[in-house]
C-alpha atoms as a PDB file:
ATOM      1  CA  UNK A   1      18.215 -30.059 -32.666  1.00  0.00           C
ATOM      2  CA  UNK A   2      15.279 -27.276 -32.012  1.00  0.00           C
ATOM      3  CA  UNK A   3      16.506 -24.067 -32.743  1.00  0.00           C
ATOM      4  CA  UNK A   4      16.666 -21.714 -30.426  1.00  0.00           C
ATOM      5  CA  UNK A   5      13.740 -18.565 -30.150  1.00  0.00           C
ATOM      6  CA  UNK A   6      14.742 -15.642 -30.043  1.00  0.00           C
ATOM      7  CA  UNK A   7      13.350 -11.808 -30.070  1.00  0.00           C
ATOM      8  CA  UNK A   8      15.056  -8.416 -30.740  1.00  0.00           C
ATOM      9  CA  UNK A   9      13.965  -4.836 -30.420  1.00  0.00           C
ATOM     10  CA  UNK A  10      16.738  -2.392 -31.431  1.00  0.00           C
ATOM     11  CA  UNK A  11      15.735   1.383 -33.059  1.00  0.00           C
ATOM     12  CA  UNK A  12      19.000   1.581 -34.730  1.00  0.00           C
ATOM     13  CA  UNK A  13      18.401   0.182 -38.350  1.00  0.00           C
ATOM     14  CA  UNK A  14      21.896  -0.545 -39.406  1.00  0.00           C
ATOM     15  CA  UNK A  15      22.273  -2.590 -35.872  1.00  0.00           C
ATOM     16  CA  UNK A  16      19.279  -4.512 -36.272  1.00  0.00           C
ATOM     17  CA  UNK A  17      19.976  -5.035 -39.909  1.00  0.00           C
ATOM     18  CA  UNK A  18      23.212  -6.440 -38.176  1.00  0.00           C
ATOM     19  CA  UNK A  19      22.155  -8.491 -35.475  1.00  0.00           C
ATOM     20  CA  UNK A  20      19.820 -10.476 -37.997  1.00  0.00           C
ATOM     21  CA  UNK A  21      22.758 -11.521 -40.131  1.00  0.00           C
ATOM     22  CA  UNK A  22      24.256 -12.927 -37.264  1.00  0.00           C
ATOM     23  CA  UNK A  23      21.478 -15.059 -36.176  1.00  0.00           C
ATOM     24  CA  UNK A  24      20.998 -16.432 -39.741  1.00  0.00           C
ATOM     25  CA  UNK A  25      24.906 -16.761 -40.332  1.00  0.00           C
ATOM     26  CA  UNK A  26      24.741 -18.952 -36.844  1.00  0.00           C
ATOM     27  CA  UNK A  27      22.020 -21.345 -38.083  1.00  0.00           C
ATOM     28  CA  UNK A  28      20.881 -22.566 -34.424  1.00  0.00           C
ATOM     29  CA  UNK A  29      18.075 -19.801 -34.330  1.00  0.00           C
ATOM     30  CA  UNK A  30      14.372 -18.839 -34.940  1.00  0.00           C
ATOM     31  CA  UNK A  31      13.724 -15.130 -34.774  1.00  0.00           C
ATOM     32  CA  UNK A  32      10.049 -14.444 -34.328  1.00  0.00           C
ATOM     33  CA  UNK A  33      10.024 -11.320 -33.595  1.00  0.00           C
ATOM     34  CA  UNK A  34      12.138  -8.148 -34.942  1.00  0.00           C
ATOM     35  CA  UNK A  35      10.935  -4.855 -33.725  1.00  0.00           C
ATOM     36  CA  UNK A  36      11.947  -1.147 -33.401  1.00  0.00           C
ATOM     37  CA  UNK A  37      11.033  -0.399 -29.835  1.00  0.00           C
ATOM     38  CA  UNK A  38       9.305  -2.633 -26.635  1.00  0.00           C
ATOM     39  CA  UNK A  39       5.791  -1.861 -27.565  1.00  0.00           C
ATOM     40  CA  UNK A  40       5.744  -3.166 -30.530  1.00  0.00           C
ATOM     41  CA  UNK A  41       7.581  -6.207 -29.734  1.00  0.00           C
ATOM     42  CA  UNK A  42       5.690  -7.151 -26.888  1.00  0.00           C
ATOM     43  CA  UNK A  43       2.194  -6.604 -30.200  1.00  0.00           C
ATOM     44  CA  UNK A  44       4.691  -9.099 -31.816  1.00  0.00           C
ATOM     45  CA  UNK A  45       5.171 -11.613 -29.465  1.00  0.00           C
ATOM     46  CA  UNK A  46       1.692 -11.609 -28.432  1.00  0.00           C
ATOM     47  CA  UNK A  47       0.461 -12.382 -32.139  1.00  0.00           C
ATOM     48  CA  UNK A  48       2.895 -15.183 -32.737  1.00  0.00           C
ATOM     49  CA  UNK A  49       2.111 -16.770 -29.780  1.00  0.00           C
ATOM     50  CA  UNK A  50       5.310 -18.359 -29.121  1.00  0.00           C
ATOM     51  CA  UNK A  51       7.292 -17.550 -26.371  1.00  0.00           C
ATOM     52  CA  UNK A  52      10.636 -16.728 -26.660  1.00  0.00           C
ATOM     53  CA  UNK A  53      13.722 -18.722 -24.806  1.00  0.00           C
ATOM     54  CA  UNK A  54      15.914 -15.449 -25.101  1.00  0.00           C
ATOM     55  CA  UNK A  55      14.995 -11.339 -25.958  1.00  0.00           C
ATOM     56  CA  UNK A  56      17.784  -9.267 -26.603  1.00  0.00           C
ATOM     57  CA  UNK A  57      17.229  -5.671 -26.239  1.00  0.00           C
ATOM     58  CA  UNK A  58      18.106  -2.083 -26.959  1.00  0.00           C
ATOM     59  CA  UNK A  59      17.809   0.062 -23.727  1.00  0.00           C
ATOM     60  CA  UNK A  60      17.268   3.824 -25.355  1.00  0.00           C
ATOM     61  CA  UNK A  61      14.548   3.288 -27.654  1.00  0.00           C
ATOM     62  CA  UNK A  62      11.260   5.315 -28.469  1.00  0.00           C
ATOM     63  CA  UNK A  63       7.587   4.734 -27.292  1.00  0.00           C
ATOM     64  CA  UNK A  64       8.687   1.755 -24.643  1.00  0.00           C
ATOM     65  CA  UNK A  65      12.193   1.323 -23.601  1.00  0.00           C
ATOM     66  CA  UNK A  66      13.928  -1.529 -22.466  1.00  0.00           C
ATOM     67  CA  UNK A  67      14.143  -1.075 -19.067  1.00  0.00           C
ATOM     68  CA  UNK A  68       9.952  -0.850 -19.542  1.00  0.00           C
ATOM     69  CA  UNK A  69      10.065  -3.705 -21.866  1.00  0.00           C
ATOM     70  CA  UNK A  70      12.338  -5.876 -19.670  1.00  0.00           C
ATOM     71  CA  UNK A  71       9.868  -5.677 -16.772  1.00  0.00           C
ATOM     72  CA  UNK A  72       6.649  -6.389 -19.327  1.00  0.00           C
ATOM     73  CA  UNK A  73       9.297  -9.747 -20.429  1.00  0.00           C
ATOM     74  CA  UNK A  74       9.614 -10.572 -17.005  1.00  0.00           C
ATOM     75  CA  UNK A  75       6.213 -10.746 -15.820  1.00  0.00           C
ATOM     76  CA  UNK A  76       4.374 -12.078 -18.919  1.00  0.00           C
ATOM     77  CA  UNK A  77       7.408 -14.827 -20.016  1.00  0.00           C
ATOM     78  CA  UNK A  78       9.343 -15.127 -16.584  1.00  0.00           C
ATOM     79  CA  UNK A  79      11.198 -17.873 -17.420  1.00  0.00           C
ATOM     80  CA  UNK A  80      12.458 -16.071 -20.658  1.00  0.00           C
ATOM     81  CA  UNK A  81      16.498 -14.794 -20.439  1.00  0.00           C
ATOM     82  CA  UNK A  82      17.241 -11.351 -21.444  1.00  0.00           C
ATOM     83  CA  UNK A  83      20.117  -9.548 -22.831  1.00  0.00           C
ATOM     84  CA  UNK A  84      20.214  -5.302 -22.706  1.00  0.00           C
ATOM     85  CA  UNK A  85      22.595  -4.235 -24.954  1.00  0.00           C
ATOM     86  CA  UNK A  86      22.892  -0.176 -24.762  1.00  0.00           C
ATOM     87  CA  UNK A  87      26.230   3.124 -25.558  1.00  0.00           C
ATOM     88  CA  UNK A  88      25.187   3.522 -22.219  1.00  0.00           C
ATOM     89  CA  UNK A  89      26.873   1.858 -18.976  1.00  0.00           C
ATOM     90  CA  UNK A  90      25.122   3.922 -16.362  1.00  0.00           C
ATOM     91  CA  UNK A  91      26.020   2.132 -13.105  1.00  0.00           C
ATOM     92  CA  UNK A  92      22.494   2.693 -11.180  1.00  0.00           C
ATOM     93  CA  UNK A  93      20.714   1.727 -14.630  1.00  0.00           C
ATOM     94  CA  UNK A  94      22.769  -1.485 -14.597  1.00  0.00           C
ATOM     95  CA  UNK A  95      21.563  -1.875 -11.202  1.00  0.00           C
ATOM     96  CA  UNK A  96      17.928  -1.622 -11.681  1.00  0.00           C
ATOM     97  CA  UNK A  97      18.219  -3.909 -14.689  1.00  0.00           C
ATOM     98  CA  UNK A  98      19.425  -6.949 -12.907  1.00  0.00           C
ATOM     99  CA  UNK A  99      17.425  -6.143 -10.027  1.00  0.00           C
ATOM    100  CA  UNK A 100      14.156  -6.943 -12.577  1.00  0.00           C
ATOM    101  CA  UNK A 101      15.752  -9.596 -13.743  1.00  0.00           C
ATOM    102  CA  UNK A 102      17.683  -9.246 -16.760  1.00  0.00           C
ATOM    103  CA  UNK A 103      20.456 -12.118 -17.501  1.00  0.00           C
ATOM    104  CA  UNK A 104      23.088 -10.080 -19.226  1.00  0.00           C
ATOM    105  CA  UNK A 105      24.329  -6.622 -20.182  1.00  0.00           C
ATOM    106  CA  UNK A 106      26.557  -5.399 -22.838  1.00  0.00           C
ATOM    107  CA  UNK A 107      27.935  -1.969 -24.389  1.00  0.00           C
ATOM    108  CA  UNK A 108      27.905  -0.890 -27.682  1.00  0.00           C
ATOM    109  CA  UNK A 109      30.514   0.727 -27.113  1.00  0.00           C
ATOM    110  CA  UNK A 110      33.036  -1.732 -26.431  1.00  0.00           C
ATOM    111  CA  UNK A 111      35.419  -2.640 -29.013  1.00  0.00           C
ATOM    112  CA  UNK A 112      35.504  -6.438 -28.790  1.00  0.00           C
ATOM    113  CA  UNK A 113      31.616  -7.172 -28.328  1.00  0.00           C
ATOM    114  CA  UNK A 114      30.348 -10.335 -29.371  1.00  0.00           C
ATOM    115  CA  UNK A 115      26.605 -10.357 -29.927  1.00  0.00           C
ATOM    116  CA  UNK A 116      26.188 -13.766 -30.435  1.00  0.00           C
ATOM    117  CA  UNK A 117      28.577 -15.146 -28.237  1.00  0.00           C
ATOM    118  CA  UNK A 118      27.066 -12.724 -25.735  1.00  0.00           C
ATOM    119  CA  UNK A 119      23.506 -14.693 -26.239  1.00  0.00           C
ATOM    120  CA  UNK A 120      25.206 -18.090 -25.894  1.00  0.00           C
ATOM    121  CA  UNK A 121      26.174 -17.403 -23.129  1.00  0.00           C
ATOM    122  CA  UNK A 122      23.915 -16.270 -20.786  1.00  0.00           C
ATOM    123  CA  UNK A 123      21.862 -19.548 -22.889  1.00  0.00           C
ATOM    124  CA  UNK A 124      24.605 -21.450 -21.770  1.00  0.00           C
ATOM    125  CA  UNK A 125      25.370 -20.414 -18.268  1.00  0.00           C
ATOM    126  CA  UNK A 126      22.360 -18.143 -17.175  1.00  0.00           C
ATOM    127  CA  UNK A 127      24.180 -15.146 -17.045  1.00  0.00           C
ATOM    128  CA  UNK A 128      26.648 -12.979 -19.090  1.00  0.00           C
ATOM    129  CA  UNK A 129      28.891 -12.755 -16.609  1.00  0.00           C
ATOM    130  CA  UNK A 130      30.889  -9.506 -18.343  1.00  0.00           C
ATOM    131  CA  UNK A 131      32.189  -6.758 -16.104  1.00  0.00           C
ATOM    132  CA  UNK A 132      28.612  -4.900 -16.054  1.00  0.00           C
ATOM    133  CA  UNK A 133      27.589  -8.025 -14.326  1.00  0.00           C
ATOM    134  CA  UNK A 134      25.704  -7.719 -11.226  1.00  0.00           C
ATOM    135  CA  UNK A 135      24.139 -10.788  -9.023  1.00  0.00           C
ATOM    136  CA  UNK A 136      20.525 -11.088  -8.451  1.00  0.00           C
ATOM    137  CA  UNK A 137      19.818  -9.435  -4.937  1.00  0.00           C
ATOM    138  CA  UNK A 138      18.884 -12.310  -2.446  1.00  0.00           C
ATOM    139  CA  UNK A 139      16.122  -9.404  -0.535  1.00  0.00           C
ATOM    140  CA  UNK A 140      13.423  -8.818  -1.530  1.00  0.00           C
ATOM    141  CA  UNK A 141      12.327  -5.559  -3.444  1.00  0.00           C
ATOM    142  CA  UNK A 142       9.624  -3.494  -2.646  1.00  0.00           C
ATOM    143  CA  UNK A 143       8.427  -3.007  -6.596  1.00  0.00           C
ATOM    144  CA  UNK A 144       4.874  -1.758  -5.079  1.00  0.00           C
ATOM    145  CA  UNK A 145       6.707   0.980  -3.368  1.00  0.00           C
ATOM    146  CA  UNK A 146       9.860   1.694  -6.101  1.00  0.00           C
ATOM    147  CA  UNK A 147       9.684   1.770  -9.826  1.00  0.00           C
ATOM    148  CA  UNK A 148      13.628   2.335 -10.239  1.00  0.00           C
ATOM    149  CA  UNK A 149      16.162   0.292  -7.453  1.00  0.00           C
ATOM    150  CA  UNK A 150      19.803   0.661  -8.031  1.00  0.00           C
ATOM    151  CA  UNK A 151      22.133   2.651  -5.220  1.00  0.00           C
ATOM    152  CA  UNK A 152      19.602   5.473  -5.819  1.00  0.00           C
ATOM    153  CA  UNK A 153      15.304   4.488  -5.325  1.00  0.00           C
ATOM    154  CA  UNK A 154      12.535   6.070  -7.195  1.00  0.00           C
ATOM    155  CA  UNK A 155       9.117   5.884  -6.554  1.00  0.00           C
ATOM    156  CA  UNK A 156       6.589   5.453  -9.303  1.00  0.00           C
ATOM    157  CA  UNK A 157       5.569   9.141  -8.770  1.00  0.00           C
ATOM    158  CA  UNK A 158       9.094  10.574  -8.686  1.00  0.00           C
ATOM    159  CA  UNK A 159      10.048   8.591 -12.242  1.00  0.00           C
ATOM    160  CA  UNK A 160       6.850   9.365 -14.276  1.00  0.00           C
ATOM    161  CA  UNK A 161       8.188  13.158 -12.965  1.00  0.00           C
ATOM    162  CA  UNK A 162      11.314  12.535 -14.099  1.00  0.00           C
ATOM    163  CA  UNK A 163       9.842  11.199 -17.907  1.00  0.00           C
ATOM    164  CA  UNK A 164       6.884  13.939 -17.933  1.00  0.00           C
ATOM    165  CA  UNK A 165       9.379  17.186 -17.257  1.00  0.00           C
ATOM    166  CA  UNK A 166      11.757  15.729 -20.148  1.00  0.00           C
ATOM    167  CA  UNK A 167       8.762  16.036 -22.438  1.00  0.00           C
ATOM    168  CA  UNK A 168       8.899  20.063 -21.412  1.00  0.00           C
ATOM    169  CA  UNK A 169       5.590  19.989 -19.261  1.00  0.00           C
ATOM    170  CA  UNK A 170       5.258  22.073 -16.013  1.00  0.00           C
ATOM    171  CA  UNK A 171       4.601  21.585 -13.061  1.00  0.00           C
ATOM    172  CA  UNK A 172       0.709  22.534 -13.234  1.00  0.00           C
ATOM    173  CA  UNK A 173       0.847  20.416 -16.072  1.00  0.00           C
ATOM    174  CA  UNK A 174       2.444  17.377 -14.207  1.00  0.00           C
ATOM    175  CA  UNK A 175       0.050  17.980 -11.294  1.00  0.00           C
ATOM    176  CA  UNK A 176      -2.935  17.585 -13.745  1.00  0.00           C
ATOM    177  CA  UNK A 177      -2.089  14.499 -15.206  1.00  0.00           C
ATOM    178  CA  UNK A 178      -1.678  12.404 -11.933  1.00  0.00           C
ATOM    179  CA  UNK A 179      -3.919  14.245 -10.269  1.00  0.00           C
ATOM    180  CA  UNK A 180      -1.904  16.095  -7.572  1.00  0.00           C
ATOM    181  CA  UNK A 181      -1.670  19.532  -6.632  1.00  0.00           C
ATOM    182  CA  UNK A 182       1.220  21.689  -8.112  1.00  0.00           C
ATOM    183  CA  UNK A 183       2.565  21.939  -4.634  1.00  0.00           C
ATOM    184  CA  UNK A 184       3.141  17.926  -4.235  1.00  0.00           C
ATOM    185  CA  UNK A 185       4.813  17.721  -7.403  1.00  0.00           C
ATOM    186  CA  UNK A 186       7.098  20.165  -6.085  1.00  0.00           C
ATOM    187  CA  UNK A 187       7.793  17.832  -3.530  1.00  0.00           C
ATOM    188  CA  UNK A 188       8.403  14.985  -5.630  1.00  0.00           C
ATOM    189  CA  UNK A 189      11.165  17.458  -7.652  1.00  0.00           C
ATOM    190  CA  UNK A 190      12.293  18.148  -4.531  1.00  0.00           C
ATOM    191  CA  UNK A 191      12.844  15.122  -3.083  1.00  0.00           C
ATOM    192  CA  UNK A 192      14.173  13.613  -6.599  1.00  0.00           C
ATOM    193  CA  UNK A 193      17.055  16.596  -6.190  1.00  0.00           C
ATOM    194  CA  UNK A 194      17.879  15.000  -2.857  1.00  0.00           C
ATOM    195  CA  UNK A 195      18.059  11.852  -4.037  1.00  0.00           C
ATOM    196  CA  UNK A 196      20.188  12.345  -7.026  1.00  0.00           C
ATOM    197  CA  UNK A 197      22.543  15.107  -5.943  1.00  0.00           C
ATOM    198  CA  UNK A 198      21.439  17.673  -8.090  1.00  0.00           C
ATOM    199  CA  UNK A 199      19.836  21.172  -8.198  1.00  0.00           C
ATOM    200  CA  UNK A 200      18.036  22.166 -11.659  1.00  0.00           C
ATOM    201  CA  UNK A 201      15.957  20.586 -14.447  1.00  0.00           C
ATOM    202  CA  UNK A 202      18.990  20.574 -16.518  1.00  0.00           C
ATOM    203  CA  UNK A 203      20.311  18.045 -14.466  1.00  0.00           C
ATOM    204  CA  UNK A 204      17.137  15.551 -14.422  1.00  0.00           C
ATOM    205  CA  UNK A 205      17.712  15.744 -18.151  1.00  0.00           C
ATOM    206  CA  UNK A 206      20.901  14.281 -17.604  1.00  0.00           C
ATOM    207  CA  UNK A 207      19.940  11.621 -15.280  1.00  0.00           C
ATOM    208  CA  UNK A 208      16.914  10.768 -17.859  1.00  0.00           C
ATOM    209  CA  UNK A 209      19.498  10.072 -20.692  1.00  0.00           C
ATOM    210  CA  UNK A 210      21.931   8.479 -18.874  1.00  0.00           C
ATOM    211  CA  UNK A 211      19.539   5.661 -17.489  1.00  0.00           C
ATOM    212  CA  UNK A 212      18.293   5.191 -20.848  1.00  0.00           C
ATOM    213  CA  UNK A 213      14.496   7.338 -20.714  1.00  0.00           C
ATOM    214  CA  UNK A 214      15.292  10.001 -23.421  1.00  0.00           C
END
């Protein structure tokens, strides 16, 4: 029987030190790629070539994350199945995740996780059908419009906000790198308060790390 292909990207070095025993304890696998965050796994992929039948990835990593990766996997391999594994179980991140078309999700955090009978499954059934599940919406998603669709929606404008005042830069500085005036950033923080409930840059750092972008 062909073994199955298969792709990781996990920061944490003891983890993905882990995850690669498993495979090779299980037999039934090729791992062609082994990487340390999305951007350089998508450099991997795209040098070997191959495409993989299942990625697995980490959802708080640096450079490229994996909800940034996930989207890259689903539009240059759509037909390949993905599994997000993350500490964090942020229900609007969950959300978004299925909604661009991720096949399972799993915490780190949860005592009796089984990472490879996590990936057999969803290779098995399509989905990992866990209690993070979520079902693929049957509407369709305005991804022109939104970058970020769970109960909450961000525009494109509104996230790269969110990921460019986590990195400490103002709001002059935010207006000058997309080009907007200070006062229409301002708007976008504005209307990202609304959104989210909140009232202070303190709490968009929150929201940032709990849907995975610090």
């Amino acid at each position: 029987m062909p073994k199955v292909i298969i792709a990781i990207a996990e920061d944490h070095t003891l983890l993905r030190d882990y995850f690669v025993q498993e495979i090779k304890a299980d037999g039934n696998f090729n791992l062609i790629a082994l990487s340390s965050n999305g951007k350089l796994l998508l450099e991997d992929l795209e040098r070997s070539n191959i495409v993989p039948e299942i990625v697995a990835l980490d959802l708080c990593m640096p450079t490229m994350n994996g909800t940034e990766t996930a989207r890259a996997i689903k539009t240059l391999y759509p037909n390949t199945k993905i599994l997000v594994i993350s500490a964090l179980a942020n229900e609007n991140t969950i959300i978004n995740l299925f909604n661009i078309g991720i096949n399972g999700f799993a915490s780190k955090s949860e005592q009796n996780f089984n990472y490879m009978a996590s990936i057999k499954e969803i290779l098995e059934n399509g989905f990992l059908e866990n209690k993070y599940f979520r079902k693929p919406t049957e509407t369709k998603l305005n991804w022109d419009k939104y970058a970020f669709i769970g109960k909450i929606k961000l525009t494109h404008n509104e996230l790269e906000f969110i990921r460019l005042i986590t990195h400490n830069f103002s709001i002059r500085e935010i207006a000058k790198q997309l080009n907007y005036s200070p006062r229409t950033i301002e708007n976008y923080r504005d209307a990202i308060y609304l959104k989210l409930g909140i009232t202070s840059q303190i709490d968009i750092m929150k929201f940032a790390l709990e849907i995975g972008y610090i």
